[in-house]
Protein backbone atom coordinates (compact mmCIF):
# COMPACT_ATOMS: atom_id res chain seq x y z
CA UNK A 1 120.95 116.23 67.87
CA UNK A 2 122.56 113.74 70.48
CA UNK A 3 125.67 116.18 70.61
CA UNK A 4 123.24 118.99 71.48
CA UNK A 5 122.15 117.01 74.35
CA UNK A 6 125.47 116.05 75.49
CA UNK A 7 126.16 119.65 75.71
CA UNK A 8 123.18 120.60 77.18
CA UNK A 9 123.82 117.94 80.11
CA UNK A 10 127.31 119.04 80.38
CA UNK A 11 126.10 122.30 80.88
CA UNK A 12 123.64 121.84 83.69
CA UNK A 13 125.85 119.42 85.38
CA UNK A 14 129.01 121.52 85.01
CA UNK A 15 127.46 125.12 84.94
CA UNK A 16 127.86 128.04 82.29
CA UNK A 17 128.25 131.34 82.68
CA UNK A 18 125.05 132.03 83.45
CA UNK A 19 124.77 134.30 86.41
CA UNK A 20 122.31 133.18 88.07
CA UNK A 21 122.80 129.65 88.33
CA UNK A 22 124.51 128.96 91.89
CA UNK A 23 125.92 126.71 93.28
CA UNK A 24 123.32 124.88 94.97
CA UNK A 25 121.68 124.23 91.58
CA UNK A 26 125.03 122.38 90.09
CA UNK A 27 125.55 120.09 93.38
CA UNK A 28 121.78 119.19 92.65
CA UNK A 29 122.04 118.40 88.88
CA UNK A 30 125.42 116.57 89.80
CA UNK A 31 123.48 114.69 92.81
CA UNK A 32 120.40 114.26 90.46
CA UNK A 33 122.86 112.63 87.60
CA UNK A 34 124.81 110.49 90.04
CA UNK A 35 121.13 109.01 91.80
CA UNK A 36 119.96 108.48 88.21
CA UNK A 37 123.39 106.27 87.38
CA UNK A 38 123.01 104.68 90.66
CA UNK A 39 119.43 103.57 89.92
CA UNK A 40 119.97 102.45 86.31
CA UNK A 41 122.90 100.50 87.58
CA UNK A 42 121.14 99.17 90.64
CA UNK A 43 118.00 98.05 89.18
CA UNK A 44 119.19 95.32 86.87
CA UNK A 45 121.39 94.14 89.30
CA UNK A 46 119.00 93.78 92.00
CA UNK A 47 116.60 92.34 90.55
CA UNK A 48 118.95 88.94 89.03
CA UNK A 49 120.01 89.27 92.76
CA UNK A 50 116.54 88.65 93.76
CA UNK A 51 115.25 86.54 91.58
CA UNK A 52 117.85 84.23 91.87
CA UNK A 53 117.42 84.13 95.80
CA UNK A 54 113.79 83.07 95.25
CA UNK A 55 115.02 80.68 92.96
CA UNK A 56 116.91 79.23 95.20
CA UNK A 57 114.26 79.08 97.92
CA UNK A 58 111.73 77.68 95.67
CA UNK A 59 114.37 74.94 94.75
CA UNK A 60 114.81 74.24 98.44
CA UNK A 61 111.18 73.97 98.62
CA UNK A 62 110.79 71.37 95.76
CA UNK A 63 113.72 68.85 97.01
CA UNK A 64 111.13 69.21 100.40
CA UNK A 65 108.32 69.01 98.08
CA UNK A 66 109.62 65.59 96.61
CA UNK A 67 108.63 63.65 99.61
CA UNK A 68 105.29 64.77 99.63
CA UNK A 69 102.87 62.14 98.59
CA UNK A 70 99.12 62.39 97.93
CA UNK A 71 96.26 60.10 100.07
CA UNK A 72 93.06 59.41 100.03
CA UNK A 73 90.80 61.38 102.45
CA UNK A 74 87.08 61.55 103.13
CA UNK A 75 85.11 64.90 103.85
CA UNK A 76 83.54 65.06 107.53
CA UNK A 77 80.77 67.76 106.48
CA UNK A 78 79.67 68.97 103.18
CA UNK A 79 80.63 72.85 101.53
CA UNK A 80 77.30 74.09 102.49
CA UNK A 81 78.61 73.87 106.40
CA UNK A 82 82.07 74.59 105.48
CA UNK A 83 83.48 78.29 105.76
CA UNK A 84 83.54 80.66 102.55
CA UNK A 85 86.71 82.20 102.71
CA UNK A 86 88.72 84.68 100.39
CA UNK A 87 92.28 82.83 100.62
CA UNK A 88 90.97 79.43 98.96
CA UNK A 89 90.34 79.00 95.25
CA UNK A 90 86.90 80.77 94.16
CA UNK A 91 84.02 79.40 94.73
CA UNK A 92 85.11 77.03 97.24
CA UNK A 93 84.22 76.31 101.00
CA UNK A 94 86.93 75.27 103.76
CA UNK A 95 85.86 72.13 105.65
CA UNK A 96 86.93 69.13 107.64
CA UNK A 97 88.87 66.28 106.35
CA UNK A 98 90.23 63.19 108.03
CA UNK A 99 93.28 60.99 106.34
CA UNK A 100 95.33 57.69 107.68
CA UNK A 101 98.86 58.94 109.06
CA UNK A 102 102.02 56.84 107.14
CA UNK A 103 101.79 55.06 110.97
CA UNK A 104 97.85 54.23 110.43
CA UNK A 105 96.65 57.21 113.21
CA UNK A 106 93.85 59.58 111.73
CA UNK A 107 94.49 62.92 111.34
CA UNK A 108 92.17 65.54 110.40
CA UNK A 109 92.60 69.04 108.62
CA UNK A 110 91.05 71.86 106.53
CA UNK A 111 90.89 72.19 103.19
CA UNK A 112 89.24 74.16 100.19
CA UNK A 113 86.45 72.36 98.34
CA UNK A 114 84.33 73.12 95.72
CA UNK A 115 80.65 74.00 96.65
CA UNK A 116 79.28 70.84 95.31
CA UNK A 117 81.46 68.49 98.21
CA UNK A 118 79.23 66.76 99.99
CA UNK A 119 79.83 65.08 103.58
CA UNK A 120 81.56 61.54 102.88
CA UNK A 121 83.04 62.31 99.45
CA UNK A 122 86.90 61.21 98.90
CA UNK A 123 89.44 63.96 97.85
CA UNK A 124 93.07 63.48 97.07
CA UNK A 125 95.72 65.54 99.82
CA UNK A 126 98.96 66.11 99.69
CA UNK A 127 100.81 64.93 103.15
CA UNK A 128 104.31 65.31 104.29
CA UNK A 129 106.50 62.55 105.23
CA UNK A 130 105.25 62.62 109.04
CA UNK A 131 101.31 63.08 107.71
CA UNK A 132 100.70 66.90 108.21
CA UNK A 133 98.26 68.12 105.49
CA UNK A 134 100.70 70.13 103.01
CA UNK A 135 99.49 72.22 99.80
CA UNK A 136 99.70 71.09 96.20
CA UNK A 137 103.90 71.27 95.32
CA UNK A 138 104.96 74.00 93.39
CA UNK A 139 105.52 73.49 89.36
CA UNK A 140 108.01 74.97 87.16
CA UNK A 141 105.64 77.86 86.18
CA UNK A 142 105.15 78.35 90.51
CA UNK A 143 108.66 78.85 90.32
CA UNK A 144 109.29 81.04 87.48
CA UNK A 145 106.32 83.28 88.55
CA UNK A 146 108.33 83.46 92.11
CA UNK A 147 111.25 84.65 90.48
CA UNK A 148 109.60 87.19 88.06
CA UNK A 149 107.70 89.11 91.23
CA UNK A 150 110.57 89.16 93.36
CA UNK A 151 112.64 90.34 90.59
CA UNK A 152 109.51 93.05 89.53
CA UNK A 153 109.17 94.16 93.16
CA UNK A 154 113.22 94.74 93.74
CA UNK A 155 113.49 96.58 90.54
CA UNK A 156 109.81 98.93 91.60
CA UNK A 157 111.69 98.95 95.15
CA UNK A 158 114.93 100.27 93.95
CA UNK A 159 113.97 102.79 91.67
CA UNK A 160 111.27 104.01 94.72
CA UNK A 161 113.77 104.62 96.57
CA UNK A 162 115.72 106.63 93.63
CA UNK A 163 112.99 108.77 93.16
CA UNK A 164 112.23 109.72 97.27
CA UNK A 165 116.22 110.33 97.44
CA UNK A 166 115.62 112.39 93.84
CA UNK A 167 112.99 114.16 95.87
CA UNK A 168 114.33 115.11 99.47
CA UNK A 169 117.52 116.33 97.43
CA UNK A 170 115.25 118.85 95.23
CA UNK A 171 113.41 119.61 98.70
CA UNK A 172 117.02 120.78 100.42
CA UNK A 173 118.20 122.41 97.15
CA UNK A 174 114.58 124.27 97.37
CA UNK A 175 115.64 124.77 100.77
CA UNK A 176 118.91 126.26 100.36
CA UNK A 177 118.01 128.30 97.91
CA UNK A 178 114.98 130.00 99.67
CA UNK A 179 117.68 131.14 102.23
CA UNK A 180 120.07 131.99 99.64
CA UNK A 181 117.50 134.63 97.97
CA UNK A 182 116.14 135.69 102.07
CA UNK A 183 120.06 136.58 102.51
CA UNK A 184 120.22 138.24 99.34
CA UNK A 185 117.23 140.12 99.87
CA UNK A 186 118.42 141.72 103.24
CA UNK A 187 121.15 142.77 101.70
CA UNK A 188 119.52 144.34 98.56
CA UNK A 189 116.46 145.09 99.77
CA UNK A 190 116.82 148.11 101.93
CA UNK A 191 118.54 149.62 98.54
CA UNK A 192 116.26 148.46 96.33
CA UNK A 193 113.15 150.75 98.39
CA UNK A 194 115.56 153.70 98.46
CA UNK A 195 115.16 154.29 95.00
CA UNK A 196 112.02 154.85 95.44
């Protein structure tokens, strides 16, 4: 059975003696085999690529990250004034907060709370070494989840791109062989009615 396939590619690829197969249809099953190696090479390999860059940004983020410490900090208005918002946890409200810089100056910031928060409450922040208000550092699993979608959305990317190159080749073969059979028809065509 896998001989009979190996033939049967060899054939499409290569051609037989079939007389109507030109040769715009072998430079597209050659084109259409190469793009398919291409891909299944490419894909693998871009997608370590990838993975490893984000790796390697994510690791730059968590020496950063190491410096971060958390404070203390005290809610100026409660959830129920605070903004609902769909880029904070769900079921949370963004509101004010005010924290002691490392030098003793206040600072204030916005952060997601839950909709119980009440004006005054405490809350834990993360800060950076100079006091700016900083999200929660990444963990192992932030990481590994970093590297899995960039390596997910190269790979999807890659083989995208194999199939809209797959497809504007079939769309010029189509093309070329429309005029092809217009050509051939001029030619036979005026013989073809004579018979008549």
């Amino acid at each position: 059975m896998n001989w009979q396939r190996t033939r049967r590619l060899a054939r499409l690829v290569a051609g037989d003696d079939n007389p109507l197969r030109r040769g715009v249809d072998r430079a597209e099953a050659l084109i259409m085999l190469v793009l398919l190696a291409a891909v299944l090479a490419l894909i693998p390999l871009a997608a370590v690529v990838s993975a490893r860059m984000a790796g390697s940004a994510a690791s730059r983020e968590l020496r950063a990250e190491r410096s971060w410490r958390q404070v203390p900090a005290v809610l100026q208005e409660g959830a129920a004034a605070g903004v609902l918002s769909f880029d904070g946890p769900a079921g949370s409200s963004w509101v004010r907060v005010s924290w002691q810089q490392p030098a003793g100056r206040p600072h204030t910031g916005d952060i997601a709370v839950s909709l119980a928060a009440r004006k005054g409450d405490r809350v834990m922040i993360w800060v950076t070494p100079g006091g700016q208000l900083a999200h929660p550092p990444l963990s192992k699993s932030d990481v590994g989840a970093q590297e899995a979608a960039a390596a997910l959305t190269t790979a999807t990317g890659v083989a995208f791109i194999g199939i809209f190159a797959a497809l504007g080749t079939h769309l010029a073969a189509n093309r070329r062989r429309m005029s092809g059979w217009a050509r051939d028809w001029a030619l036979a065509g005026p013989r073809w009615n004579s018979l008549r």
